[in-house]
N, C-alpha and C. Protein backbone atom coordinates (compact mmCIF):
# COMPACT_ATOMS: atom_id res chain seq x y z
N UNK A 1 0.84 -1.18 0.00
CA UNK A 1 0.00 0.00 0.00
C UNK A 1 0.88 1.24 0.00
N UNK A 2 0.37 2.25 -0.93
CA UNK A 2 1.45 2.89 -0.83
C UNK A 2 0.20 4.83 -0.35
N UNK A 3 0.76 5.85 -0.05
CA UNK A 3 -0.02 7.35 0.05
C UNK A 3 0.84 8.15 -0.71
N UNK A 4 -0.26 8.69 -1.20
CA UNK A 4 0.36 9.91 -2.45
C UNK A 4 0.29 11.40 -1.47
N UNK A 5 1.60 11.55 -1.30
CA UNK A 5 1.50 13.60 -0.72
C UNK A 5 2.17 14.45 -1.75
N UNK A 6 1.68 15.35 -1.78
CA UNK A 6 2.20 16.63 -1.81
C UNK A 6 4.02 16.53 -1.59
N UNK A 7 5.25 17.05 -2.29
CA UNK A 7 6.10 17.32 -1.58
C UNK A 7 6.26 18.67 -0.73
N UNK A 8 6.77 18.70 0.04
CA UNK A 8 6.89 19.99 0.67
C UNK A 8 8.43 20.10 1.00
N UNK A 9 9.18 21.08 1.51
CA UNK A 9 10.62 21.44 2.14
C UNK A 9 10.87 20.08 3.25
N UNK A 10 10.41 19.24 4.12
CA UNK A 10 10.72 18.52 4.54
C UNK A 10 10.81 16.88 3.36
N UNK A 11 10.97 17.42 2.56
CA UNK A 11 11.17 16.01 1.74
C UNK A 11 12.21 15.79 0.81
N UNK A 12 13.41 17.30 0.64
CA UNK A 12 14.03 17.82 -0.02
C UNK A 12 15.02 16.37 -0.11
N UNK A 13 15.23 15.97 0.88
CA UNK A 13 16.70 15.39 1.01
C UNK A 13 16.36 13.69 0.92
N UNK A 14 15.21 13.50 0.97
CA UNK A 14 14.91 11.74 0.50
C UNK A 14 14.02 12.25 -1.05
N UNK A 15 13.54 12.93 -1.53
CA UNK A 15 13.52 13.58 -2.42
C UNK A 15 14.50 13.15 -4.04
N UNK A 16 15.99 14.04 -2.98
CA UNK A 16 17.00 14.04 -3.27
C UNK A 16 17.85 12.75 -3.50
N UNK A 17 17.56 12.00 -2.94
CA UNK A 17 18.30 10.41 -2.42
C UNK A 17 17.35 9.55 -3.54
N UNK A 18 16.21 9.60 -3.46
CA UNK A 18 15.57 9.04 -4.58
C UNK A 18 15.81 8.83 -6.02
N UNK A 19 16.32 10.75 -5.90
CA UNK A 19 16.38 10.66 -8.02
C UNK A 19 17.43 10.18 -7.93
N UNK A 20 18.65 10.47 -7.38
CA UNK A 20 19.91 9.67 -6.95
C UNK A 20 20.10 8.72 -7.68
N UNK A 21 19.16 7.65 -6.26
CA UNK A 21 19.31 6.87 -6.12
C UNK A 21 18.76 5.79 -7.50
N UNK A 22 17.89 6.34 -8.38
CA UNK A 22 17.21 5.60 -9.67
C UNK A 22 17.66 6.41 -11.27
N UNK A 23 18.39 7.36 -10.88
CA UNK A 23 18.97 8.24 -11.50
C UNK A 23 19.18 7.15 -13.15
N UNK A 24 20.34 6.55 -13.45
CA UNK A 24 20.48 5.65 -14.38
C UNK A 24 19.68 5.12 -15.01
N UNK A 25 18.51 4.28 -14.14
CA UNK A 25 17.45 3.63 -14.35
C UNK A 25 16.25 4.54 -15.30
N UNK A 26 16.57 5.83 -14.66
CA UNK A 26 15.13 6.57 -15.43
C UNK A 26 15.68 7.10 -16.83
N UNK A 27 17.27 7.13 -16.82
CA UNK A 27 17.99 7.95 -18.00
C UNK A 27 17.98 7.04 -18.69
N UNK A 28 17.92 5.38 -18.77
CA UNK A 28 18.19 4.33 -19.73
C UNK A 28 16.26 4.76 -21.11
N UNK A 29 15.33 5.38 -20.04
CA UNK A 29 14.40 5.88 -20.80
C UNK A 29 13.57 7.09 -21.39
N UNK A 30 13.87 7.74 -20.46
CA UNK A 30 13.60 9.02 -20.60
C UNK A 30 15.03 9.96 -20.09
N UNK A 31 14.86 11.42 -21.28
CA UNK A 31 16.13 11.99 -21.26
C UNK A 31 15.92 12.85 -19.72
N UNK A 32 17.56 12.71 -19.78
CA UNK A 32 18.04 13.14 -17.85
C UNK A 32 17.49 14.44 -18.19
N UNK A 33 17.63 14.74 -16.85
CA UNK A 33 17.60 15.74 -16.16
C UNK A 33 18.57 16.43 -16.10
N UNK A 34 18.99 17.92 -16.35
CA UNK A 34 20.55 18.37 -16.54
C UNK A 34 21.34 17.95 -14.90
N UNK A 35 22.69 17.19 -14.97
CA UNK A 35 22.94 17.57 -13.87
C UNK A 35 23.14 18.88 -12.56
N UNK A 36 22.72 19.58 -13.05
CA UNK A 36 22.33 20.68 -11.77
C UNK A 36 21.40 20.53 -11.11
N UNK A 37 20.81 19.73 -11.43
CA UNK A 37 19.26 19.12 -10.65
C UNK A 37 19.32 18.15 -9.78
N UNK A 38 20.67 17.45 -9.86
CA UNK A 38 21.25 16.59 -8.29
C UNK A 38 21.83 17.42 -7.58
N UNK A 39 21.25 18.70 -6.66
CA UNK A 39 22.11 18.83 -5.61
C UNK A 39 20.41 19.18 -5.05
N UNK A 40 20.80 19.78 -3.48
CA UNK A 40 19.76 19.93 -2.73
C UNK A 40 19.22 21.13 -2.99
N UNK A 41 19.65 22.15 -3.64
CA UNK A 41 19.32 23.51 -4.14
C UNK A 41 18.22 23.40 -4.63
N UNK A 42 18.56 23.09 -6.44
CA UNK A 42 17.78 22.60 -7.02
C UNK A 42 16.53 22.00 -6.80
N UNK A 43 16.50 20.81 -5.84
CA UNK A 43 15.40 20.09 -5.89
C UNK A 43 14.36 21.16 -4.66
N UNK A 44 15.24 21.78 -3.93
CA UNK A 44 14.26 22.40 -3.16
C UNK A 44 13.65 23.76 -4.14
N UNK A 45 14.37 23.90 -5.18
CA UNK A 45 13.44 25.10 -5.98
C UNK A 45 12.64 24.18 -6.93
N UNK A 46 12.90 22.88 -7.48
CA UNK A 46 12.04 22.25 -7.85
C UNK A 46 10.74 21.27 -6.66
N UNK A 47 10.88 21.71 -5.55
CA UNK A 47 9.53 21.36 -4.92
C UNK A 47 8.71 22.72 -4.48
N UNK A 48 9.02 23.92 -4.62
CA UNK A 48 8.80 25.40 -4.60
C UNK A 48 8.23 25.68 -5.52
N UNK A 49 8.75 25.35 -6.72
CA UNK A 49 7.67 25.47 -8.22
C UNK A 49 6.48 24.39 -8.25
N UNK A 50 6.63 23.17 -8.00
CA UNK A 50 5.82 22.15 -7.67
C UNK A 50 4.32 22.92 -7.13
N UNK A 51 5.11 23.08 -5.67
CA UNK A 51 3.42 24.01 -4.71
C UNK A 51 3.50 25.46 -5.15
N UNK A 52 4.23 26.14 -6.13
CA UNK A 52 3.49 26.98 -7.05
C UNK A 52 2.62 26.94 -7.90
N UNK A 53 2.82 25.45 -8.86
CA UNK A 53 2.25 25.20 -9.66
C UNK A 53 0.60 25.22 -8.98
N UNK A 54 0.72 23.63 -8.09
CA UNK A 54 -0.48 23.76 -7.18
C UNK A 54 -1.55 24.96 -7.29
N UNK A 55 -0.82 25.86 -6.39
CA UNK A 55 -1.63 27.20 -5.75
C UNK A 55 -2.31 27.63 -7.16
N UNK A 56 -1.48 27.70 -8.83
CA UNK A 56 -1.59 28.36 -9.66
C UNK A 56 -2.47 27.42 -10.56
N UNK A 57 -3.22 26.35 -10.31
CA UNK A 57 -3.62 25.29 -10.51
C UNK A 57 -3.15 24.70 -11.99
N UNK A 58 -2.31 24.73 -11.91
CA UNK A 58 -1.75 24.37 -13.41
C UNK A 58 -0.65 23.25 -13.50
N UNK A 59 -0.73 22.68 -12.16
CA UNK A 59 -0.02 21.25 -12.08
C UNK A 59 -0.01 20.71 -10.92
N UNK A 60 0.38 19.39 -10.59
CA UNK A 60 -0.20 18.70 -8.72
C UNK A 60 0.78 17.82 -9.23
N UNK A 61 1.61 18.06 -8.13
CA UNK A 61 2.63 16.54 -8.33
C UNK A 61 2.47 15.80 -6.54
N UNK A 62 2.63 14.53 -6.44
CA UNK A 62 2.49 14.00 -5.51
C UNK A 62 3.76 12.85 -5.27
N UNK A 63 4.09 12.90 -3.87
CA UNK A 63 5.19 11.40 -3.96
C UNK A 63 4.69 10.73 -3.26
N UNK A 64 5.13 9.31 -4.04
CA UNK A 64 4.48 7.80 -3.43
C UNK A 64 5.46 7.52 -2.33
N UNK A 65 4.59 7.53 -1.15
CA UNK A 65 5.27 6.88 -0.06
C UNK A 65 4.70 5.83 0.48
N UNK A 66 5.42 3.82 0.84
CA UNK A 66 5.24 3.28 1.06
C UNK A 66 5.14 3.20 2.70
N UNK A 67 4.26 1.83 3.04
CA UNK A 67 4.15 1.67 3.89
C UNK A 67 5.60 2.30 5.75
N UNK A 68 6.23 2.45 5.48
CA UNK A 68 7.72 2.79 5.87
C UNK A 68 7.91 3.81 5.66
N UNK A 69 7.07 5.22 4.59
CA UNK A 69 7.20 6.51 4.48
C UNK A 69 8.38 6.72 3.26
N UNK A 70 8.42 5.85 2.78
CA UNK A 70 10.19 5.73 2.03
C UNK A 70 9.11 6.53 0.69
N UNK A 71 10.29 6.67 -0.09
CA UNK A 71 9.63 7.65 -1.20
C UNK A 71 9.96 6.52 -2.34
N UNK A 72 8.66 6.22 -3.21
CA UNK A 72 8.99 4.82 -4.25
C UNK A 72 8.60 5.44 -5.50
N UNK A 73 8.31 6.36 -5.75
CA UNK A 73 7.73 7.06 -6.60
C UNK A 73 7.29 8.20 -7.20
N UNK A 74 6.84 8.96 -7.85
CA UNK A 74 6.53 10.36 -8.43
C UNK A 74 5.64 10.17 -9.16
N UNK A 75 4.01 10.73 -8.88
CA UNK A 75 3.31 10.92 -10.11
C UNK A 75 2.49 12.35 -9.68
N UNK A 76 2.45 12.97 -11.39
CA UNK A 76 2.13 14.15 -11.28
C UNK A 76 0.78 14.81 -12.50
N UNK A 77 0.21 15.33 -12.46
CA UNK A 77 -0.62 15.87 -13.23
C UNK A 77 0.04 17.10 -13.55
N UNK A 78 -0.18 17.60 -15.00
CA UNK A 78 1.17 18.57 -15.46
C UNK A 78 -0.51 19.17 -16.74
N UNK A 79 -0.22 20.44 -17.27
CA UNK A 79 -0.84 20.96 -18.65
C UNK A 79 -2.34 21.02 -18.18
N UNK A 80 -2.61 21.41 -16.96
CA UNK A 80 -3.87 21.65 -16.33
C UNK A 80 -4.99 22.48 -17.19
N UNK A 81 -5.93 22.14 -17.53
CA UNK A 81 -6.11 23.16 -18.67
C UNK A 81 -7.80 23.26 -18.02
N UNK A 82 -8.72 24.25 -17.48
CA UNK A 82 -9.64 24.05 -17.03
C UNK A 82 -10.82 24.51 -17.94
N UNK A 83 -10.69 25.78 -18.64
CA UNK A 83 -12.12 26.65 -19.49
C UNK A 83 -12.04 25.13 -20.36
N UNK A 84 -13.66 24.93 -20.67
CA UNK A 84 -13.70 23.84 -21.85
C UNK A 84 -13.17 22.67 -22.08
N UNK A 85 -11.75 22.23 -21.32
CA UNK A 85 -11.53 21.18 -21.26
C UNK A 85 -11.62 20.37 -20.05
N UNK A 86 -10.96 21.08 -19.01
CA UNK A 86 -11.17 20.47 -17.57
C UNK A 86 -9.82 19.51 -17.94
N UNK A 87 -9.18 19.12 -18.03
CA UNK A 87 -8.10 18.06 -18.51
C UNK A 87 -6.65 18.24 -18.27
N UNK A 88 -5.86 17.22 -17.93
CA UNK A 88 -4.60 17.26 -17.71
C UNK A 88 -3.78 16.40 -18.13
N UNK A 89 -2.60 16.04 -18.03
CA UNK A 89 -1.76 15.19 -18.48
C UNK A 89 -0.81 14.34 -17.09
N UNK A 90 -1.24 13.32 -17.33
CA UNK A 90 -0.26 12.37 -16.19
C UNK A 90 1.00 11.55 -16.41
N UNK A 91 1.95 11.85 -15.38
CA UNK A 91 2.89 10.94 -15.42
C UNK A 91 3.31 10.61 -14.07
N UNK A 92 4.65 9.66 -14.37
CA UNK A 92 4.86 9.00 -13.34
C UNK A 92 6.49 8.23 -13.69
N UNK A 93 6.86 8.20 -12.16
CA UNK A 93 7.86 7.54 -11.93
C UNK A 93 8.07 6.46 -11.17
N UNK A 94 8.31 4.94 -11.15
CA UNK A 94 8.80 4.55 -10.05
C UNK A 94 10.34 4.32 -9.99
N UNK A 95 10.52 4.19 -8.67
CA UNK A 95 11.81 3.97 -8.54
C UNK A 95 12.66 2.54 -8.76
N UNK A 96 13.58 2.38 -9.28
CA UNK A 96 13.87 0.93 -10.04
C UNK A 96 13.50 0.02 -8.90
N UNK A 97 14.18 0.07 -7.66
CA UNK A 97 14.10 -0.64 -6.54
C UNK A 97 12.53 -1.39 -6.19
N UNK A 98 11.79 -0.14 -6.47
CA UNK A 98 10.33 -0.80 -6.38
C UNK A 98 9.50 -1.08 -7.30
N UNK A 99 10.35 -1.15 -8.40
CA UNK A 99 9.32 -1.71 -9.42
C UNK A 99 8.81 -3.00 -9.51
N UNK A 100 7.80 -3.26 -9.85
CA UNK A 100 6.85 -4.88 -9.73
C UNK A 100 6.61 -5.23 -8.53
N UNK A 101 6.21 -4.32 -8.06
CA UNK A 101 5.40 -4.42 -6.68
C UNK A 101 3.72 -3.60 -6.92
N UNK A 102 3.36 -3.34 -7.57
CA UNK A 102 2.21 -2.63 -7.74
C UNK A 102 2.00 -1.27 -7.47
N UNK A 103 3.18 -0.52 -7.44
CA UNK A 103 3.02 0.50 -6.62
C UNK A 103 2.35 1.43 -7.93
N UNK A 104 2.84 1.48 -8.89
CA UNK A 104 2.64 2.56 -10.35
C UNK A 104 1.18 2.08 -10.34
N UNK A 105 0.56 1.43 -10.60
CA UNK A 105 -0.83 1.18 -10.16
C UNK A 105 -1.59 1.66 -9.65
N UNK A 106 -1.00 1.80 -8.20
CA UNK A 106 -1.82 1.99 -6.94
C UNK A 106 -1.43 3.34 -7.07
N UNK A 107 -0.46 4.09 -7.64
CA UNK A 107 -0.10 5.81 -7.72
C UNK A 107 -1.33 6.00 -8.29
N UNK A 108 -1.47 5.49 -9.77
CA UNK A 108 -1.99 6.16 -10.52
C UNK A 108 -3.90 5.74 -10.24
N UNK A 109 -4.16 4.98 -10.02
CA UNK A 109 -5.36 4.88 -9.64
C UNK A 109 -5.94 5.89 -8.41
N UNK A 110 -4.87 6.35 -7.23
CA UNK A 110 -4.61 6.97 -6.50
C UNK A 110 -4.99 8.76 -6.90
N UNK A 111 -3.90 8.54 -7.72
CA UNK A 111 -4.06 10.02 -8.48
C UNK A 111 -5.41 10.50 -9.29
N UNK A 112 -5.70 9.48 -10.14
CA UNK A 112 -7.24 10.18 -10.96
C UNK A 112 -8.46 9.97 -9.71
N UNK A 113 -8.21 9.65 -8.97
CA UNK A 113 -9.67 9.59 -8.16
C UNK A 113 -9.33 11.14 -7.17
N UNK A 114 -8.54 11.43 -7.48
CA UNK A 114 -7.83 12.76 -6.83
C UNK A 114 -8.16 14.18 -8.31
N UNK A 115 -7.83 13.44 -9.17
CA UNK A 115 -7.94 14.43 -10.27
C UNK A 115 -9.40 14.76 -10.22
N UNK A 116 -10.49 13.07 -10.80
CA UNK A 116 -11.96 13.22 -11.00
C UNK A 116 -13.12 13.76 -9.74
N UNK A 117 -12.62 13.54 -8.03
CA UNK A 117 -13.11 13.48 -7.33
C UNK A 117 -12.99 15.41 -6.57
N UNK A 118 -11.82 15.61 -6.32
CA UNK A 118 -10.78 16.25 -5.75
C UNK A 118 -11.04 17.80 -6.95
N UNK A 119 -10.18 17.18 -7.51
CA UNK A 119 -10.08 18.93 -8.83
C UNK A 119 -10.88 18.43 -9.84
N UNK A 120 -11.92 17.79 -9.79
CA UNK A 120 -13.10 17.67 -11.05
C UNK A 120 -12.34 17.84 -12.32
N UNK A 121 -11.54 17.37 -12.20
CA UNK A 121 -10.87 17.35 -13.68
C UNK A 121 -11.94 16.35 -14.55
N UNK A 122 -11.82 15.98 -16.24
CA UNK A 122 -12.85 15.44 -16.89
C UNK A 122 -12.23 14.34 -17.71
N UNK A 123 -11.41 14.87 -18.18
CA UNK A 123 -10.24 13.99 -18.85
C UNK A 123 -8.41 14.10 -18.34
N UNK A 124 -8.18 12.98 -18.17
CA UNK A 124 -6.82 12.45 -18.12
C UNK A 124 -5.98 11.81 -19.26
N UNK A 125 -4.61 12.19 -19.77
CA UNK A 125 -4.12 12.09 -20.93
C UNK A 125 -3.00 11.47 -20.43
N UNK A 126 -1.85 10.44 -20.85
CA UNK A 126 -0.74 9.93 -20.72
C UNK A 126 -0.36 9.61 -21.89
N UNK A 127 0.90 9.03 -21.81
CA UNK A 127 1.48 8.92 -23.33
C UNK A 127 2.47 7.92 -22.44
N UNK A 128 2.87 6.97 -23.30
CA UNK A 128 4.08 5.89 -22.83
C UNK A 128 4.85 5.72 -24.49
N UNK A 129 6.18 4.86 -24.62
CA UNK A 129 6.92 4.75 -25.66
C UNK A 129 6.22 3.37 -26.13
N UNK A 130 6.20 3.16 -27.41
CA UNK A 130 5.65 1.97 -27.54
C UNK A 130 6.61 0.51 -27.24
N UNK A 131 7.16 0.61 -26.52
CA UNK A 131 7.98 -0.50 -26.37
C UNK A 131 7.99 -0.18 -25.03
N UNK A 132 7.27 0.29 -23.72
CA UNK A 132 7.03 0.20 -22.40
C UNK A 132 6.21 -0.47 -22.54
N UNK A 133 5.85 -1.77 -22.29
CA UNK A 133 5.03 -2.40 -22.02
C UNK A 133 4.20 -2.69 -20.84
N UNK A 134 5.47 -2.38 -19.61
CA UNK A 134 4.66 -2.14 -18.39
C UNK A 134 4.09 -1.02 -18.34
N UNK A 135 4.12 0.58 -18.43
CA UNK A 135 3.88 1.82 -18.32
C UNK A 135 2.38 1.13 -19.31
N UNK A 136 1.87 0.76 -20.45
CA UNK A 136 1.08 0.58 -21.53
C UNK A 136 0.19 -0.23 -20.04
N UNK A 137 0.42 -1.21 -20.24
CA UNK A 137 -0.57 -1.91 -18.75
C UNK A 137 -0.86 -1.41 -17.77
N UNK A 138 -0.09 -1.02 -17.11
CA UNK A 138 -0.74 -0.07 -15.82
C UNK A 138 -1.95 0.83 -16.51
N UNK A 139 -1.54 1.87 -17.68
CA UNK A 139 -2.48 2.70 -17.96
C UNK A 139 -3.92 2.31 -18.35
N UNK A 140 -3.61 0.92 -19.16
CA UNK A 140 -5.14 0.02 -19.41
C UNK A 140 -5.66 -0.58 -18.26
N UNK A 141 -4.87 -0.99 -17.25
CA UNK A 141 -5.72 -1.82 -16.10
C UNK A 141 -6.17 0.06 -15.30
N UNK A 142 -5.67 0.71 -15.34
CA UNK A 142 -6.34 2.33 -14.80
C UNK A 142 -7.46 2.38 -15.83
N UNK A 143 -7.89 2.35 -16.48
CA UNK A 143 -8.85 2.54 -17.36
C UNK A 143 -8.92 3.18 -18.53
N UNK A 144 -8.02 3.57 -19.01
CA UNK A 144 -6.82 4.18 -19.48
C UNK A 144 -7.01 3.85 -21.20
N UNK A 145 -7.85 4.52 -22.25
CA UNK A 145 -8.02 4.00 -23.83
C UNK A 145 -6.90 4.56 -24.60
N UNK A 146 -6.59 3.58 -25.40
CA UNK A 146 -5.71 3.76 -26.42
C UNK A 146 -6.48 4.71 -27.84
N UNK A 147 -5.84 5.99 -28.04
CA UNK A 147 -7.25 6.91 -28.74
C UNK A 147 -5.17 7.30 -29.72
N UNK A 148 -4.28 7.05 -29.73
CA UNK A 148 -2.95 7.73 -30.69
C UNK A 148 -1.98 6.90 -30.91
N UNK A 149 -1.53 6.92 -31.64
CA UNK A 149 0.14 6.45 -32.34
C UNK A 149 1.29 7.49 -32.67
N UNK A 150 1.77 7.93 -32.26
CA UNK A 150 2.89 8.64 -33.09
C UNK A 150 4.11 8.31 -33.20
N UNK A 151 4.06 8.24 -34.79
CA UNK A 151 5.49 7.54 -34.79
C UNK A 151 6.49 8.67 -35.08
N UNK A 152 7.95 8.10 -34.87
CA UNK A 152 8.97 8.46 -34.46
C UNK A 152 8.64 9.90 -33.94
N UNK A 153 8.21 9.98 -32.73
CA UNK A 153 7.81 11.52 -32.27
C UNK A 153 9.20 11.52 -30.89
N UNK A 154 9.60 10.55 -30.30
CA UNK A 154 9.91 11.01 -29.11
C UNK A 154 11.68 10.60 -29.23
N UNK A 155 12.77 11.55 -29.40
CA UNK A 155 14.28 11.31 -29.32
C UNK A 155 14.72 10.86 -27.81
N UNK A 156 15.46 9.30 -27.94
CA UNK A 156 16.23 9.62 -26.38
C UNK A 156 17.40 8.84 -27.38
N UNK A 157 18.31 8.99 -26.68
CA UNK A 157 19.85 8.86 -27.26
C UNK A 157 19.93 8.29 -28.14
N UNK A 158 19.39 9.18 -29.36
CA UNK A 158 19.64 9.54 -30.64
C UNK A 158 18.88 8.40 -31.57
N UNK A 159 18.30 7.94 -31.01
CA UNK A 159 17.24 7.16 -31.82
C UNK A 159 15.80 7.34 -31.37
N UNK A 160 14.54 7.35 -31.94
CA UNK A 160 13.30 7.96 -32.03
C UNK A 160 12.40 7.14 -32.24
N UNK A 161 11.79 7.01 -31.20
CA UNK A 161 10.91 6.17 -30.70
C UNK A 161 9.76 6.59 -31.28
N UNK A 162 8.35 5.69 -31.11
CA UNK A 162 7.24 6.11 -31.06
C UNK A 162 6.31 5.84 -29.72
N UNK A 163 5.19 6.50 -29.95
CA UNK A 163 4.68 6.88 -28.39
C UNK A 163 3.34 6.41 -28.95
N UNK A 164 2.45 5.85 -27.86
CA UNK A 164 1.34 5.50 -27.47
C UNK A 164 0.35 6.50 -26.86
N UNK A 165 -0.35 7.29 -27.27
CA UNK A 165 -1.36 8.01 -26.35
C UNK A 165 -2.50 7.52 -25.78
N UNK A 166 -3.11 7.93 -24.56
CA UNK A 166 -4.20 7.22 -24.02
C UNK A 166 -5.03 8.21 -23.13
N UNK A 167 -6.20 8.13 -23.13
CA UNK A 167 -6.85 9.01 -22.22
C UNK A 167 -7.95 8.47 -21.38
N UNK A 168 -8.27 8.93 -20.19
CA UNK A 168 -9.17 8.53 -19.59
C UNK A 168 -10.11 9.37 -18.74
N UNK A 169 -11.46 9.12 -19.21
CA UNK A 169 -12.89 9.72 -18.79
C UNK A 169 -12.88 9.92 -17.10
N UNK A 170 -13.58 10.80 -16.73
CA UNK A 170 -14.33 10.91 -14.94
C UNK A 170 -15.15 10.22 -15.42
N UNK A 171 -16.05 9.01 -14.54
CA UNK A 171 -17.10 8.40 -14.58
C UNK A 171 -18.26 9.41 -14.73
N UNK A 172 -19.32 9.43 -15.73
CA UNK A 172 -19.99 9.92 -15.76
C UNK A 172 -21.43 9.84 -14.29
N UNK A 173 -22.02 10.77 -14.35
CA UNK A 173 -23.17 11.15 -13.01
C UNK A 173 -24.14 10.24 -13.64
N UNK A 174 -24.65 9.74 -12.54
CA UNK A 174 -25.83 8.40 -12.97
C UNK A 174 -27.39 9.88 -13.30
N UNK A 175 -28.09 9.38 -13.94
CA UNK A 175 -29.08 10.37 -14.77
C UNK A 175 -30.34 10.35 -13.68
């Protein structure tokens, strides 16, 4: 079981130990992060923009903390868009250590009942590479429709992938 919070200034430094610590793992798929973004500076102005974003409702990021409080994860709602669409875009991280434990699952199921319930958001959007096969499952067992293809849209070290888009509905109000 894992709880999705908010980061705040007390999380700077396991935060910190986290990207660290999966650092490699997330660069083998998605492009790094410049290194100036591993020190404690940084991440504390990147959890400052975070609960800016918040306040400015134009993004909600949350970290997965397991049973033990340990930090296993990152998922965030990002491209908040409210007149007419109500809709956002989700992602997510786990940390190599805890992967295949259910946790990306339990984030993200976590998270849209937070999006649909919470900030009445209407639609939820993700995108995975087509060769994540786990990221592709989690998003279908979330409820999660396959509605895009784009090919060769996404560069990571120097070869160009294609991406999977998917979106998913708030349950509609019984009539």
């Amino acid at each position: 079981m894992i709880t999705l919070v908010a980061p705040g200034h007390g999380h700077i430094d396991a935060l910190l130990a986290f990207e660290l610590e999966s650092r490699a793992f997330f660069e083998a798929t998605i492009n790094a992060r410049p290194a100036s973004y591993y020190t404690r500076e940084a991440v504390s102005l990147a959890v400052a923009q975070a609960m800016a974003d918040t306040f400015a409702d134009t993004g909600y990021q949350y970290l997965a903390l397991d049973e033990a409080g340990q930090i296993v994860g990152r998922v965030n709602l990002s491209a908040v868009k409210r007149a007419h669409f109500h809709s956002a875009v989700l992602g997510y991280r786990i940390g190599q250590a805890s992967c295949g434990k259910g946790y990306a699952s339990e984030a993200v199921r976590q998270l849209l009942e937070i999006a649909f319930d919470k900030l009445r958001l209407k639609r939820i959007e993700a995108d995975c590479r087509i060769d994540n096969l786990a990221s592709k499952r989690v998003l279908e067992r979330s409820g999660f429709v396959q509605f895009g293809h784009s090919r060769r849209s996404f560069e990571h070290g120097g070869v160009w992938y294609d991406r999977l888009h998917f979106e998913c509905h708030a349950p509609m109000a019984a009539a």
